[in-house]
C-alpha atoms as a PDB file:
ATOM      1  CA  UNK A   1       4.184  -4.867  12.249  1.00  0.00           C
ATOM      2  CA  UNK A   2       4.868  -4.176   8.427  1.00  0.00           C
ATOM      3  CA  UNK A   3       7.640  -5.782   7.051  1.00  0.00           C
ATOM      4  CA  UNK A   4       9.140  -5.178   3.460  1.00  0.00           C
ATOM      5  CA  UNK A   5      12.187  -7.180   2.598  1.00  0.00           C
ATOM      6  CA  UNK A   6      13.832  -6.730  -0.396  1.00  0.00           C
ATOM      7  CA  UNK A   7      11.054  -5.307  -2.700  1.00  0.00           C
ATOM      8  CA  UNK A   8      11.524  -4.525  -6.517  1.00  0.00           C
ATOM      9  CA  UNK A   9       8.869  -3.459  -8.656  1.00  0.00           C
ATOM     10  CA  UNK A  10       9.614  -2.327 -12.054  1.00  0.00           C
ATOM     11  CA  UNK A  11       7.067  -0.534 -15.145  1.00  0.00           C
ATOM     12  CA  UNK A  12       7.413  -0.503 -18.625  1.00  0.00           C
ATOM     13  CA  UNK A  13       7.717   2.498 -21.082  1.00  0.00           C
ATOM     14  CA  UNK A  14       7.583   2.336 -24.704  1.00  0.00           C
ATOM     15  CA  UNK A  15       8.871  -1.191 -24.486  1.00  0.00           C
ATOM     16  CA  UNK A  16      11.787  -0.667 -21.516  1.00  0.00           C
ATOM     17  CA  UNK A  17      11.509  -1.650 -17.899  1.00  0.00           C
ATOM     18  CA  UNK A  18      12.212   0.619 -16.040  1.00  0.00           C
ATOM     19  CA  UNK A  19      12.500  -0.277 -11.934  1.00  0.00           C
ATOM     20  CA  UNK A  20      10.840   2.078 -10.014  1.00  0.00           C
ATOM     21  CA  UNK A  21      11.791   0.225  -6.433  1.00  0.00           C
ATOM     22  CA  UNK A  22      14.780  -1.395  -6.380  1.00  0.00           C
ATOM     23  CA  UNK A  23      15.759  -3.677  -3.006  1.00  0.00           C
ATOM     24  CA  UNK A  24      14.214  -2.068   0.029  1.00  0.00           C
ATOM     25  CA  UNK A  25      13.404  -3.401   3.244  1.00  0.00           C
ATOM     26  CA  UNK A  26      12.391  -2.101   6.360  1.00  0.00           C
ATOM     27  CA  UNK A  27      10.107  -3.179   9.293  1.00  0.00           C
ATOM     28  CA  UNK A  28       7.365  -0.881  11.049  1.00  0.00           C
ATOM     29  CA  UNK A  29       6.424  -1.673  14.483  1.00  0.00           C
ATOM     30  CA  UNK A  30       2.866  -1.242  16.280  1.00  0.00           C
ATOM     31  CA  UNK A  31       2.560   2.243  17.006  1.00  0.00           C
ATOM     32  CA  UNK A  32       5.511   3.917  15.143  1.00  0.00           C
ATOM     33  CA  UNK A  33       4.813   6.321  12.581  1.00  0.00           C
ATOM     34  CA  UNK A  34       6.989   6.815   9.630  1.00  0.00           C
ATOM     35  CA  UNK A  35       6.828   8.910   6.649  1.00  0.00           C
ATOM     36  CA  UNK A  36       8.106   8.878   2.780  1.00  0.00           C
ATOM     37  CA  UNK A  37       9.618  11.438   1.268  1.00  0.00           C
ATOM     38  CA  UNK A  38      10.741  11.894  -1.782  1.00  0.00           C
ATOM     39  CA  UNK A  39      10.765  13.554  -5.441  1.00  0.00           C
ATOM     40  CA  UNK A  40       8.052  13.385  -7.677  1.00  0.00           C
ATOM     41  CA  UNK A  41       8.265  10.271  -9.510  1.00  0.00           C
ATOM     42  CA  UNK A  42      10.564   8.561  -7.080  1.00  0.00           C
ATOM     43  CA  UNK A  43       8.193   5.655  -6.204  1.00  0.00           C
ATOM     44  CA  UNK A  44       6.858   6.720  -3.059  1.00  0.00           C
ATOM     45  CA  UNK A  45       2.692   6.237  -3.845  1.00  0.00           C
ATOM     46  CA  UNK A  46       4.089   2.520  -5.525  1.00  0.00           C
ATOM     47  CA  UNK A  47       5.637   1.747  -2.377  1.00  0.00           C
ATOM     48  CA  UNK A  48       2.643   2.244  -0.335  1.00  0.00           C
ATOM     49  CA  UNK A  49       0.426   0.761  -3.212  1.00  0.00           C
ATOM     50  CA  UNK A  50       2.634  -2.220  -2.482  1.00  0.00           C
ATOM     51  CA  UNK A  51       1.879  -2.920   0.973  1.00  0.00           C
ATOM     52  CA  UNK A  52      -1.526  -2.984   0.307  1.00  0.00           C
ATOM     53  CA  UNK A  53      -0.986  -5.031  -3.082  1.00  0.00           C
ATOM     54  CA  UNK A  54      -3.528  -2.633  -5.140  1.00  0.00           C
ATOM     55  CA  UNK A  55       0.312  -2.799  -7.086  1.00  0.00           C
ATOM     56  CA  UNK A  56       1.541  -6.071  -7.048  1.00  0.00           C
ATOM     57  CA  UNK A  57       5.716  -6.479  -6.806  1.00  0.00           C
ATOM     58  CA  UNK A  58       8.103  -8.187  -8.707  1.00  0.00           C
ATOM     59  CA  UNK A  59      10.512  -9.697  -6.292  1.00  0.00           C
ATOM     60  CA  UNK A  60      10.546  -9.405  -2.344  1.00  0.00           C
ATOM     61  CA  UNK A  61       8.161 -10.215   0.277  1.00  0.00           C
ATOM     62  CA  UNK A  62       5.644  -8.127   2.250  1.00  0.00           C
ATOM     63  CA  UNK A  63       4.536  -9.072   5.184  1.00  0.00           C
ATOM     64  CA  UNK A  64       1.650  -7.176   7.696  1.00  0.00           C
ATOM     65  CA  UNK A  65       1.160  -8.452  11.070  1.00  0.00           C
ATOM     66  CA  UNK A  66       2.529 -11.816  10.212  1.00  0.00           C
ATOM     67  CA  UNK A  67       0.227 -12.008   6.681  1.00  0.00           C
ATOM     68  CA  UNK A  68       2.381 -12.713   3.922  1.00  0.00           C
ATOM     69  CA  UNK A  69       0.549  -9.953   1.952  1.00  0.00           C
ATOM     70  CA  UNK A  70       2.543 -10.921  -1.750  1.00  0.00           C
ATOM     71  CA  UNK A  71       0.798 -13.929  -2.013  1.00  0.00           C
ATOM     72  CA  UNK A  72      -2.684 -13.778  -0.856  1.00  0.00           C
ATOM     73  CA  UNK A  73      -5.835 -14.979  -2.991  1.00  0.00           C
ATOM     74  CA  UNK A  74      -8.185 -12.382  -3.820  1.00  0.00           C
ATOM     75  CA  UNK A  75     -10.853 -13.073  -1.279  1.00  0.00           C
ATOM     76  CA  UNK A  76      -7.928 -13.572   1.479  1.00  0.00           C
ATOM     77  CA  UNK A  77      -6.833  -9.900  -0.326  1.00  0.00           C
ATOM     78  CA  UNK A  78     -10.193  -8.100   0.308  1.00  0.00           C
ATOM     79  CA  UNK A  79     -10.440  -9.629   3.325  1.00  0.00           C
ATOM     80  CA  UNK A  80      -7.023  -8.081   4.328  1.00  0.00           C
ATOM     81  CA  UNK A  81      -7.842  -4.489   3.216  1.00  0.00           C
ATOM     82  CA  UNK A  82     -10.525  -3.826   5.415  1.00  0.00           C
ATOM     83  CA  UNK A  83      -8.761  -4.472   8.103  1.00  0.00           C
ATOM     84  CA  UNK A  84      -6.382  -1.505   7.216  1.00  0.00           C
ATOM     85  CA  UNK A  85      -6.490   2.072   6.437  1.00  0.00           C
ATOM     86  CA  UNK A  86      -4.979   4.400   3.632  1.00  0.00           C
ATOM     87  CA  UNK A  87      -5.752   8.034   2.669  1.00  0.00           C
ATOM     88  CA  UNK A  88      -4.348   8.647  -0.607  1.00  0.00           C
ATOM     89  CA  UNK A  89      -2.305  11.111  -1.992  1.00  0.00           C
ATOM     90  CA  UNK A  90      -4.664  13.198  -3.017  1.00  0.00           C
ATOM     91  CA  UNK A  91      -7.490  12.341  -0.621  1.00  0.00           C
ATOM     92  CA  UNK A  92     -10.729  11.720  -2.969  1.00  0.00           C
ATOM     93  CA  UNK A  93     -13.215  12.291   0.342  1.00  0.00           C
ATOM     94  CA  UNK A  94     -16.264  13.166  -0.262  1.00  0.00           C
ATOM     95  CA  UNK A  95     -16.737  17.097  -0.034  1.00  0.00           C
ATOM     96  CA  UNK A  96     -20.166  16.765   1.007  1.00  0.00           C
ATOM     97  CA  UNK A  97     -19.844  14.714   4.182  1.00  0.00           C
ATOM     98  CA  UNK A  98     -17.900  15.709   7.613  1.00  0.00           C
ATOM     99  CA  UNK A  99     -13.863  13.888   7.952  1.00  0.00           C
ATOM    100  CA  UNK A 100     -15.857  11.275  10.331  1.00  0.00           C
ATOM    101  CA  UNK A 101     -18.458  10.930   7.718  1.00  0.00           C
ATOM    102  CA  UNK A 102     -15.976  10.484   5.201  1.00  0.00           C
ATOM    103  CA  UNK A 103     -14.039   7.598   7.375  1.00  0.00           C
ATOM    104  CA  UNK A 104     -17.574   5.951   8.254  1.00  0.00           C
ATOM    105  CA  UNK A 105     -19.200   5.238   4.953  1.00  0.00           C
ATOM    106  CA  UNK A 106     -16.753   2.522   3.885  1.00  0.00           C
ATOM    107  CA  UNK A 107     -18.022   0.922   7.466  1.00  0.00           C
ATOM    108  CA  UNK A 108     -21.303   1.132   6.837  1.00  0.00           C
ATOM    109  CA  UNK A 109     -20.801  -0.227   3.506  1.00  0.00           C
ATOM    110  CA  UNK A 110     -19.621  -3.019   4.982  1.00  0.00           C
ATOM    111  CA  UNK A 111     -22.414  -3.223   7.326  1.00  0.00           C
END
């Protein structure tokens, strides 16, 4: 289960923050699928980023199967991301291998 409650994470611009997530929460069960839509710029790749703390969040708490993700060590951190999975927006595989080639070599990397 992935649970967000009440995240807020916020950039700066020429000196001004300016919040880019501002209070959500919502809980993802085993199994269920869910997707994000939204316009450009609306803080849908940050959201995501969140959960998987490569962007870390200003207020709230993040929690993924009962690992309070927000406020894990580093080593408890990489530990954590390779037991999950994320295909970014814009994919960066490698256009020389296969999709399962692609989804293997961090695996074998790993050994």
């Amino acid at each position: 289960m992935i649970q967000l409650n009440n995240i807020q994470k916020s950039y700066y611009q020429q000196g001004k923050r300016v919040p880019i997530i501002r209070s959500v929460s919502l809980s993802v069960d085993r199994g269920e699928i869910y997707c994000v839509i939204g316009k450009s710029g609306a803080g849908k790749s940050t959201l995501l980023r969140c959960v998987n703390q490569l962007v870390s969040i200003d207020e709230g708490h993040i929690e993924v199967d009962g690992i309070c993700v927000d406020g894990l060590s580093k080593s408890e951190l990489r530990d954590f991301r390779k037991r999950i999975g994320v295909i970014f927006q814009h994919f960066n595989l490698l256009e020389s291998k296969t999709v399962w080639g692609n989804v293997a070599l961090p695996l074998q990397l790993l050994g």
